[in-house]
Protein backbone atom coordinates (compact mmCIF):
# COMPACT_ATOMS: atom_id res chain seq x y z
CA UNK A 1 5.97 11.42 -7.59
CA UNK A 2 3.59 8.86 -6.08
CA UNK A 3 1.37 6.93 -8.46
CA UNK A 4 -1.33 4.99 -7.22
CA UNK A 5 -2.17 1.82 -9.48
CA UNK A 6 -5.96 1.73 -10.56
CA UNK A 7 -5.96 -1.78 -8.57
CA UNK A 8 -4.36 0.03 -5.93
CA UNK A 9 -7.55 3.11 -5.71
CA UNK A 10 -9.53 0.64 -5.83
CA UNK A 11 -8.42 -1.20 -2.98
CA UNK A 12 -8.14 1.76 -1.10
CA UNK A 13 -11.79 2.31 -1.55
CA UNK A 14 -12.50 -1.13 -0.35
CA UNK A 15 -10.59 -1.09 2.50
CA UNK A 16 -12.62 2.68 3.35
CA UNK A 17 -15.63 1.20 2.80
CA UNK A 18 -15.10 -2.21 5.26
CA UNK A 19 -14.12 0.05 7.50
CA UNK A 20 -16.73 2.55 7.76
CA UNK A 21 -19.72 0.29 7.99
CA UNK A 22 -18.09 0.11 11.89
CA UNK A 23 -16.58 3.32 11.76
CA UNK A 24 -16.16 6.01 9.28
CA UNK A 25 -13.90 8.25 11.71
CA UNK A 26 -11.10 5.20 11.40
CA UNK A 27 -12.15 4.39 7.93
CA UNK A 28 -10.65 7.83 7.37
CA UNK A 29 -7.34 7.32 10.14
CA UNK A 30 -6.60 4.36 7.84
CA UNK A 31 -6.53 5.50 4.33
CA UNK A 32 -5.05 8.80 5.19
CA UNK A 33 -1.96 6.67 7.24
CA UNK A 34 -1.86 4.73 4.07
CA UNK A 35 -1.29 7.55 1.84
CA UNK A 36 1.08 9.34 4.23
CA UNK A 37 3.29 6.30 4.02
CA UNK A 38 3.26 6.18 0.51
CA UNK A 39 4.04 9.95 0.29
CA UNK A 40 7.46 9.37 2.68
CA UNK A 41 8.68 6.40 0.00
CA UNK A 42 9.54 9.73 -1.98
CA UNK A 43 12.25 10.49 0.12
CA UNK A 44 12.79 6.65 1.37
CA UNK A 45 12.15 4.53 -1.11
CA UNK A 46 13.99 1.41 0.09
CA UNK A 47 12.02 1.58 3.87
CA UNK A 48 9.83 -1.30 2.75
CA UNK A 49 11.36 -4.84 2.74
CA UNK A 50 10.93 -6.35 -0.16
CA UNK A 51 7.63 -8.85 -0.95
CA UNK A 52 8.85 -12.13 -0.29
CA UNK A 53 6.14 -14.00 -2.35
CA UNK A 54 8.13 -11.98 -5.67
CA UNK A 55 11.54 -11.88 -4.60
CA UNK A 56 12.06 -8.33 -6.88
CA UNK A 57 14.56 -5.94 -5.21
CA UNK A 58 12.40 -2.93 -6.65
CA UNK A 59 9.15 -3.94 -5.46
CA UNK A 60 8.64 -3.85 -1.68
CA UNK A 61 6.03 -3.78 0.55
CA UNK A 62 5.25 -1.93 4.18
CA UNK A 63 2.84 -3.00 6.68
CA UNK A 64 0.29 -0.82 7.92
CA UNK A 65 -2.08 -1.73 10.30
CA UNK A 66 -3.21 -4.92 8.90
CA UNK A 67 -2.42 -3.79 5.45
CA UNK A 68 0.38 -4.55 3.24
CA UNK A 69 1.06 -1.31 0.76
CA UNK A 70 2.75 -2.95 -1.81
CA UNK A 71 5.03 -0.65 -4.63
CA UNK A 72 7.66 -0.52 -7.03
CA UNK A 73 10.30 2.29 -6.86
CA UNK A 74 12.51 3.07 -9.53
CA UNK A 75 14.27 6.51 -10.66
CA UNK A 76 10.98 7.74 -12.25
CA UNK A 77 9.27 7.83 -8.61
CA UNK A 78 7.01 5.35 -6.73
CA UNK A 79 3.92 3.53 -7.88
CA UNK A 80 1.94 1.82 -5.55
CA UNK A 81 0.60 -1.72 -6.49
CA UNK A 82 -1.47 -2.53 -4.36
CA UNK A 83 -3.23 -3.17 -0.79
CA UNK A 84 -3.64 -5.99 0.52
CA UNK A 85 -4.95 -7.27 4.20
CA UNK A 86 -1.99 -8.99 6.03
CA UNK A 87 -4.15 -12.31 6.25
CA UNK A 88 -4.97 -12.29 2.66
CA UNK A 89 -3.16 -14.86 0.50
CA UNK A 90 -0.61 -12.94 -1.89
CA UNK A 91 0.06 -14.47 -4.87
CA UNK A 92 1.41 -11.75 -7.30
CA UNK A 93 1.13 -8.53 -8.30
């Protein structure tokens, strides 16, 4: 099961929002590639590398777009983090 961290709605909102004050067709394309990805962890949960700035072999990240969906995987299922914007400074989690 995929959990999705209040932070982490949230910043899926935020991103949807940005987005959609250009265009609300790829405000859409994003957050629904984002949530895809997260869905195929279930089945993969070591395809992300793991977050350099933590150095934690169970939480990993995997760039989107320009987004970095960042989640910890253990034997319970997958909880994403967080979303952050490639260019954004990452400090922890």
């Amino acid at each position: 099961m995929v959990v999705w961290s209040v932070p982490a709605r949230d910043d899926l909102k935020r991103i949807h929002d940005y987005i959609a004050l250009d265009s609300k067709y790829y405000a859409r394309r994003v957050i629904d590639a984002l949530i895809e990805k997260a869905e195929l962890l279930l089945e993969f949960p070591e395809m992300g590398r793991k977050v350099p700035e933590i150095g934690d072999a169970k939480i990993r990240e995997i760039p989107i777009y320009s987004y970095r969906l960042i989640y910890k995987y253990s034997t319970h299922g997958i909880e994403v983090l967080t979303v952050v914007h490639s260019k954004q400074i990452f400090a922890d989690v």
